[in-house]
Protein backbone atom coordinates (compact mmCIF):
# COMPACT_ATOMS: atom_id res chain seq x y z
CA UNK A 1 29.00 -68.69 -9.91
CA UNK A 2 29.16 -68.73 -5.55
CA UNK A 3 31.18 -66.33 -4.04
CA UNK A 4 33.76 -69.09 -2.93
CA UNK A 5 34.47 -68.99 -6.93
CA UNK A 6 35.08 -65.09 -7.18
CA UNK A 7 36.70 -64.98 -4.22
CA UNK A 8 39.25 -67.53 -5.48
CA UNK A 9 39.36 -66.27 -8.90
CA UNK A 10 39.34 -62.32 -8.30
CA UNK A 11 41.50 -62.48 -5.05
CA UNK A 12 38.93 -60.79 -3.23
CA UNK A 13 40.40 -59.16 0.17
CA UNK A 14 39.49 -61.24 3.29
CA UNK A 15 38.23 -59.47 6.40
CA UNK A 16 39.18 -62.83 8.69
CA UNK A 17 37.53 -65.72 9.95
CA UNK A 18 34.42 -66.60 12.29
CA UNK A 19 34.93 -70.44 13.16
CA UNK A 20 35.47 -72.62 9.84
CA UNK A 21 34.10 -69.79 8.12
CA UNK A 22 35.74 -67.22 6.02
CA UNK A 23 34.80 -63.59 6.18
CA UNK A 24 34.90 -61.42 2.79
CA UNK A 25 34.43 -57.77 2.11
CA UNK A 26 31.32 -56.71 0.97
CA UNK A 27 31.79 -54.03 -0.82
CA UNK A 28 34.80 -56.14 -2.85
CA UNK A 29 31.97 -58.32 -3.74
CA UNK A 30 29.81 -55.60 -4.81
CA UNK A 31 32.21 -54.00 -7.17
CA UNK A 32 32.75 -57.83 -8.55
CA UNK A 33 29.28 -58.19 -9.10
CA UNK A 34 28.95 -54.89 -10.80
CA UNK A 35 31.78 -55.46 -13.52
CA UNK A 36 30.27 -58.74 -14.42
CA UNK A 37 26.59 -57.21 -15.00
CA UNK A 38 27.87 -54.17 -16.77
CA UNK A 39 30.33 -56.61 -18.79
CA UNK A 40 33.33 -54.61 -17.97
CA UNK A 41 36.65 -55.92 -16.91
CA UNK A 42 37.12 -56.74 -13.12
CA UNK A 43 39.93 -54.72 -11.92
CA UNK A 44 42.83 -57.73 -10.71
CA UNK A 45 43.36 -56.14 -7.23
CA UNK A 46 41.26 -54.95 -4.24
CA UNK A 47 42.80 -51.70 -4.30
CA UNK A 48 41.77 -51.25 -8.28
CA UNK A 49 38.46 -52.34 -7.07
CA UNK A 50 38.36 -49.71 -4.52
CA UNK A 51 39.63 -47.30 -7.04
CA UNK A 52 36.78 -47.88 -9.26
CA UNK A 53 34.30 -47.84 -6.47
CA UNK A 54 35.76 -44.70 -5.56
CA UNK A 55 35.58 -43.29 -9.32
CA UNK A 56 31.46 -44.61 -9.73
CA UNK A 57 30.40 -42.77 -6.60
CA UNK A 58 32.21 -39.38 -7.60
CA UNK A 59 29.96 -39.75 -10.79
């Protein structure tokens, strides 16, 4: 799967643009990535995502 995919699919939060290109955040990506190879559920929002993120590194 690219990132174009999970960026469509997840609604992943966009940072802006740099010429024809678009510019996603990272760490949205990240936590995306990390649902899929734990096999958990990816959290529908950015915020939820950030949530999450928040929750792993208090752990």
């Amino acid at each position: 799967m690219t990132i174009r995919q999970w960026a469509r699919r997840y609604g992943v939060r966009v940072l802006g643009r740099a010429g024809r290109s678009v510019v996603y955040d990272f760490d949205d990506l990240a936590t995306i990535e990390g649902c899929i190879w734990r096999r958990d559920d990816v959290p529908e929002t950015p915020e939820e995502r950030d949530q999450l993120r928040a929750r792993l590194a208090a752990a």
